[in-house]
Protein backbone atom coordinates (compact mmCIF):
# COMPACT_ATOMS: atom_id res chain seq x y z
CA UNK A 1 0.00 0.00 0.00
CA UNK A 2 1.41 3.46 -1.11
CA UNK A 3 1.87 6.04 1.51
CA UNK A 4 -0.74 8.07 -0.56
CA UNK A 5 -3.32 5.67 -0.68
CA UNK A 6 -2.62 5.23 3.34
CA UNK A 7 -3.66 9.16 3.80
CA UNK A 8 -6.24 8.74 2.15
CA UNK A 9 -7.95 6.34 4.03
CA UNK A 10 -6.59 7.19 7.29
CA UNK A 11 -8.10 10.54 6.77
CA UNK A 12 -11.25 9.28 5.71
CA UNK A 13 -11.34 6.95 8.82
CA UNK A 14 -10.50 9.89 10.98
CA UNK A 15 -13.72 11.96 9.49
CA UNK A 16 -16.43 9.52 10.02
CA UNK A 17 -14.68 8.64 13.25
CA UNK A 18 -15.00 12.45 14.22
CA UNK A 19 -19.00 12.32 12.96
CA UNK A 20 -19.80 9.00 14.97
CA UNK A 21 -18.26 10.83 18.44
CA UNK A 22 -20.21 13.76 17.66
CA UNK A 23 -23.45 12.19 16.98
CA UNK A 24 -22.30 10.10 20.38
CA UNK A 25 -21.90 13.55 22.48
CA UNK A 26 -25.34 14.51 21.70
CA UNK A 27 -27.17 11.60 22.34
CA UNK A 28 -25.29 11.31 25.23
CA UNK A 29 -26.04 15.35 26.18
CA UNK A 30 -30.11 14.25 25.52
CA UNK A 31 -29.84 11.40 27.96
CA UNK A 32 -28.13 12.13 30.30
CA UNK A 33 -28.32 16.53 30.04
CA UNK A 34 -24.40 16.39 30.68
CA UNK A 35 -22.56 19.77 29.77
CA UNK A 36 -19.18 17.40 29.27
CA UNK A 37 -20.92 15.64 26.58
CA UNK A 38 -22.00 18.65 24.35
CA UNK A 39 -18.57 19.97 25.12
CA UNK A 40 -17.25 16.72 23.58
CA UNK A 41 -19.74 16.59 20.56
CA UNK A 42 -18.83 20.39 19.50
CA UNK A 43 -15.32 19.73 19.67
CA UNK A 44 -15.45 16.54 17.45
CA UNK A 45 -17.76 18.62 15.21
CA UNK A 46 -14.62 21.47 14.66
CA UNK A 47 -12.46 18.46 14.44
CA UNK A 48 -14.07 16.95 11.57
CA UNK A 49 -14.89 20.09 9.98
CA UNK A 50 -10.93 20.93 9.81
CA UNK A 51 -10.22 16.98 8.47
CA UNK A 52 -12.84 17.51 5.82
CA UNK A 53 -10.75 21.12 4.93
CA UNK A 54 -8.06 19.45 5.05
CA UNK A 55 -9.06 16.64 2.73
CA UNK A 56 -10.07 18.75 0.73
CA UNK A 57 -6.32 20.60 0.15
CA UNK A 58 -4.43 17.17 0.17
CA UNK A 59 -6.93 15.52 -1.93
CA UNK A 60 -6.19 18.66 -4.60
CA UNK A 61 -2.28 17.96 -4.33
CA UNK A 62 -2.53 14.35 -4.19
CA UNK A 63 -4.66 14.46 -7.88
CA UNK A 64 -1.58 16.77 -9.28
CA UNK A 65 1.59 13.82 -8.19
């Protein structure tokens, strides 16, 4: 496996990894009405909004190697 086909899916992994804990956070915030929990769920939500920009830059240089 090239080292470019590797970031690809590790990033990709890392995105819907970042969407399942989010969605986690707020079901967990509904049960449970814990301020830790939406904490957690908005911070996964930045994090997976900055993978998906940043997919979106390597993705563009990986297309031009």
């Amino acid at each position: 496996m090239s080292l470019r086909i590797f970031h690809v899916v590790f990033v990709t992994v890392s995105i819907a990894l970042s969407i399942f804990v989010a969605i986690w956070g707020v079901h967990e915030y509904i049960v449970s009405r814990s301020n830790g929990a939406l904490a957690l769920s908005a911070a996964f939500v930045i994090c997976g909004a900055i993978l998906i920009w940043y997919a979106n830059h390597v993705f563009k240089k990986l297309r031009e190697l």
